[in-house]
C-alpha atoms as a PDB file:
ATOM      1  CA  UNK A   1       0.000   0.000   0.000  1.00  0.00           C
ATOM      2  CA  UNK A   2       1.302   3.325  -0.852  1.00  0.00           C
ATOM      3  CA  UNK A   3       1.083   6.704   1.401  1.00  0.00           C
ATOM      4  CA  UNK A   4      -0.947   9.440  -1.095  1.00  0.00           C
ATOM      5  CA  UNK A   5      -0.298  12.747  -0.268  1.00  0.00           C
ATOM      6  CA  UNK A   6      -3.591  13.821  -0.227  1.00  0.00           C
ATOM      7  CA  UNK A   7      -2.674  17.701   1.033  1.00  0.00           C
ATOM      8  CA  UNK A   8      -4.769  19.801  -1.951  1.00  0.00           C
ATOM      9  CA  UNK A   9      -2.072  22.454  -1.780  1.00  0.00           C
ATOM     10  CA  UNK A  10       0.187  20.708  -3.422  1.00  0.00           C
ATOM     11  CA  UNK A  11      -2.642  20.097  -6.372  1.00  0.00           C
ATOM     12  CA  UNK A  12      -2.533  21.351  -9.216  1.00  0.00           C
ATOM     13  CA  UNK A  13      -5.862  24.270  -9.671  1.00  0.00           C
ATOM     14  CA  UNK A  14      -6.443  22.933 -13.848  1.00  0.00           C
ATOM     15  CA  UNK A  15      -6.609  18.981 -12.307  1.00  0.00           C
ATOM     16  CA  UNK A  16      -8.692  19.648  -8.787  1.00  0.00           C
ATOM     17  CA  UNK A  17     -10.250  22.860  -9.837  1.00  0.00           C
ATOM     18  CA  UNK A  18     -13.024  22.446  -7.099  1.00  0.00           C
ATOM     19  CA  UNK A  19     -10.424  22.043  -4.500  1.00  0.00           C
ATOM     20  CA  UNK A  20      -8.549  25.892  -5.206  1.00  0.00           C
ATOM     21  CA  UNK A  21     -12.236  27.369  -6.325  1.00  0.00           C
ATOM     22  CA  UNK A  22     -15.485  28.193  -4.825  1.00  0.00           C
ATOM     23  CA  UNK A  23     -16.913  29.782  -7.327  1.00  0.00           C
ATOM     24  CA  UNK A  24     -16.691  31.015 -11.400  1.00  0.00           C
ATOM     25  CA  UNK A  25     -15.422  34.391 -10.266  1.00  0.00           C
ATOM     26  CA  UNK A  26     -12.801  33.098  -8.177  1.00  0.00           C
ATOM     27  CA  UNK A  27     -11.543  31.119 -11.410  1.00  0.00           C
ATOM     28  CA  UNK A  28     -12.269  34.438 -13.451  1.00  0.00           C
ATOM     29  CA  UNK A  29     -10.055  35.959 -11.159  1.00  0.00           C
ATOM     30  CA  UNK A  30      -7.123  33.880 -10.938  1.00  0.00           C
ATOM     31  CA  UNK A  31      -4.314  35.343 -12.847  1.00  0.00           C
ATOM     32  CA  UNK A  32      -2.165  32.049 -13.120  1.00  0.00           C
ATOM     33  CA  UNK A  33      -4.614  30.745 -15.354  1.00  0.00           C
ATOM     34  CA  UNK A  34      -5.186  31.500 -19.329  1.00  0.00           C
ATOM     35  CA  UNK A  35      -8.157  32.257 -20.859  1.00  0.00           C
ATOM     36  CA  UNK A  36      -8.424  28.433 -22.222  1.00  0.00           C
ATOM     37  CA  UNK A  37      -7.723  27.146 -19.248  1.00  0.00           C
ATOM     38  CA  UNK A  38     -10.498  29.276 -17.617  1.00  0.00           C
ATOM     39  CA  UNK A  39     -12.693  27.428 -20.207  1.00  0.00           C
ATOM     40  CA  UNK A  40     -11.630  24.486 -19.505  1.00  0.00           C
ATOM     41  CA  UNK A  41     -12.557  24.172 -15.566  1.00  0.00           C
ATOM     42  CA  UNK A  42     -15.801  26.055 -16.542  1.00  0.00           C
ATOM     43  CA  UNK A  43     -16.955  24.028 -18.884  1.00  0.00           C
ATOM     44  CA  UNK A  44     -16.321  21.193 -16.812  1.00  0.00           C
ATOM     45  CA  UNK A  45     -18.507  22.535 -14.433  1.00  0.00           C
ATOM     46  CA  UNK A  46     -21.433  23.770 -17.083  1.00  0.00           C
ATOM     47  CA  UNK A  47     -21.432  19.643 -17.924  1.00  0.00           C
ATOM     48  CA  UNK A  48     -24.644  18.054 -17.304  1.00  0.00           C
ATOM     49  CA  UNK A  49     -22.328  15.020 -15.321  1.00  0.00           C
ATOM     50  CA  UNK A  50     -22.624  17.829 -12.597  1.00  0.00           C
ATOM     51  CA  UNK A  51     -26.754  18.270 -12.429  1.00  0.00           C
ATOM     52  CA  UNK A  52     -28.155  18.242  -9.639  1.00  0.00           C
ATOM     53  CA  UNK A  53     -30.943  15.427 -10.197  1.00  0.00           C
ATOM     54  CA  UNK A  54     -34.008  17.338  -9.306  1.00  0.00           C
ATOM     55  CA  UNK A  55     -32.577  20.424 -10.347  1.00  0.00           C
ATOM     56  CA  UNK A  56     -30.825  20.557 -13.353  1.00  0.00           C
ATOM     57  CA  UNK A  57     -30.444  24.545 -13.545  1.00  0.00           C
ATOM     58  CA  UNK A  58     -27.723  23.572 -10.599  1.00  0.00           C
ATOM     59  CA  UNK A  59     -24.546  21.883 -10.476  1.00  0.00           C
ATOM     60  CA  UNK A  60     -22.629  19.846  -7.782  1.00  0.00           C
ATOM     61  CA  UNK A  61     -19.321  20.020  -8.408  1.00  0.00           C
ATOM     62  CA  UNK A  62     -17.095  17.063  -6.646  1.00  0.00           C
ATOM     63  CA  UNK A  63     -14.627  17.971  -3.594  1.00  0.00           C
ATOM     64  CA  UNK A  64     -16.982  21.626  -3.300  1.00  0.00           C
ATOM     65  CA  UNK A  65     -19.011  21.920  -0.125  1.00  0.00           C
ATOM     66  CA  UNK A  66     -22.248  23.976  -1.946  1.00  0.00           C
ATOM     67  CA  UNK A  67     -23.815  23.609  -5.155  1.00  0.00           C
ATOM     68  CA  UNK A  68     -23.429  26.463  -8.187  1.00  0.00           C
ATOM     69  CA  UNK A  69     -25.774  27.583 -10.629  1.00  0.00           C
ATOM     70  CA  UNK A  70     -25.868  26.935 -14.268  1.00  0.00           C
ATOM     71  CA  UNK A  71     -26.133  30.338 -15.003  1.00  0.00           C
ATOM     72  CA  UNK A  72     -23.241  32.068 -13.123  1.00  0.00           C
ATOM     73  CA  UNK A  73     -21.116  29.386 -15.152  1.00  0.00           C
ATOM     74  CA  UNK A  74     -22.279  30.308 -18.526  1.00  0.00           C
ATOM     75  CA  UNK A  75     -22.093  34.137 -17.492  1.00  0.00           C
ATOM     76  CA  UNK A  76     -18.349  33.316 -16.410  1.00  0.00           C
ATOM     77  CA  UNK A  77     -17.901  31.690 -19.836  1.00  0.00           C
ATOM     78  CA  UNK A  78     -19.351  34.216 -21.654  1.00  0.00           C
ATOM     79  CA  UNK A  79     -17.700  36.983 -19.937  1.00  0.00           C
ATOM     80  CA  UNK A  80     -14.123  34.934 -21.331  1.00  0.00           C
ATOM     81  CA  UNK A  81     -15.662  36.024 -24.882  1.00  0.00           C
ATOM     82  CA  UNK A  82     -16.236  39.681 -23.724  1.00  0.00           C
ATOM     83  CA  UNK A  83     -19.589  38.945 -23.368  1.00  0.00           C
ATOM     84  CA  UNK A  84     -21.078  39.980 -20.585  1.00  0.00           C
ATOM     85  CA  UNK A  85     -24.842  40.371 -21.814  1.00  0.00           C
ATOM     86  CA  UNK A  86     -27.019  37.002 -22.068  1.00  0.00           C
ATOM     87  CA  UNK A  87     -27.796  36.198 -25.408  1.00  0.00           C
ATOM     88  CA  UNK A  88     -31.064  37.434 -27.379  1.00  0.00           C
ATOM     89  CA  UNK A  89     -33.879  35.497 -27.219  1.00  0.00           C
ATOM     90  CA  UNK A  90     -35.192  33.394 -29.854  1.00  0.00           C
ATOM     91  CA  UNK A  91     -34.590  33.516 -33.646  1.00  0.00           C
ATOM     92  CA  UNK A  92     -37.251  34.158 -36.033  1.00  0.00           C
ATOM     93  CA  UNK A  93     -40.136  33.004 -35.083  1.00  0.00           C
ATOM     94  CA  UNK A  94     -41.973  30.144 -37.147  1.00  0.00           C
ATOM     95  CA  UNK A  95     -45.535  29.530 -38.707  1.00  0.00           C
ATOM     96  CA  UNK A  96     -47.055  26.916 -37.997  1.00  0.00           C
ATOM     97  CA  UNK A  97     -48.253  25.277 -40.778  1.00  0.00           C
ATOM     98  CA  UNK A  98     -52.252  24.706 -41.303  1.00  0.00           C
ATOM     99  CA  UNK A  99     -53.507  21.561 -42.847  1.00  0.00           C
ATOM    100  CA  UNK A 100     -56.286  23.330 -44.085  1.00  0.00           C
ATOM    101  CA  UNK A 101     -54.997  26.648 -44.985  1.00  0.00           C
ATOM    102  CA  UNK A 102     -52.693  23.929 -47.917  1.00  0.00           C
ATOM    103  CA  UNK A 103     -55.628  22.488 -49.005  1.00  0.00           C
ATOM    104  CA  UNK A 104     -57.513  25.992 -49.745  1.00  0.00           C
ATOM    105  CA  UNK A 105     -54.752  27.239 -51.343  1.00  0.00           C
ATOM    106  CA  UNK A 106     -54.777  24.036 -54.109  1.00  0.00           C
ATOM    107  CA  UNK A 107     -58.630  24.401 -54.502  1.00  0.00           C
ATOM    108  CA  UNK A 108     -58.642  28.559 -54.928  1.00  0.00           C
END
């Protein structure tokens, strides 16, 4: 049997992110990290492998004592992009067809 060190200081942040950050603004923050590493952990964390069962807009991240929400993650991902305003709603919006409004239109 082998002694693991199992101090998460000596861990590195981009393999135990959830053991150096409590939240997507502390990773934000950190200054060690590039802008695809950022990504990286935040994705990670935006993965559905992390919903909360009966409450998917949630996420429980392993090793982190509280749950996060889906949405701070994907505001910390978009503010990577320079982003920082939620996306626009909707595209165009469709018609939906009408059987009989088809069969009119052959007849007339």
């Amino acid at each position: 049997m082998t002694n693991a060190n199992t101090n998460t200081g000596n861990l590195n942040p981009f393999f135990h992110p959830a053991a150096h950050y409590a939240s997507p603004e502390d990773v934000l923050n950190d200054d060690e990290l590039s802008v695809p590493e950022k990504r990286i952990i935040l994705s990670s964390w935006a993965s559905d492998m992390f919903a909360v069962e009966s409450c998917p807009a949630l996420r429980e991240i392993p090793g982190m004592g509280h749950t996060i929400r889906l949405a701070d993650i994907l505001a910390a991902l978009r503010g990577l992009d320079g982003d920082d305003d939620p996306p626009r709603p909707g595209g165009v919006p469709m018609r939906l067809r009408r059987p009989w409004a088809a069969a009119q239109r052959r007849s007339g």
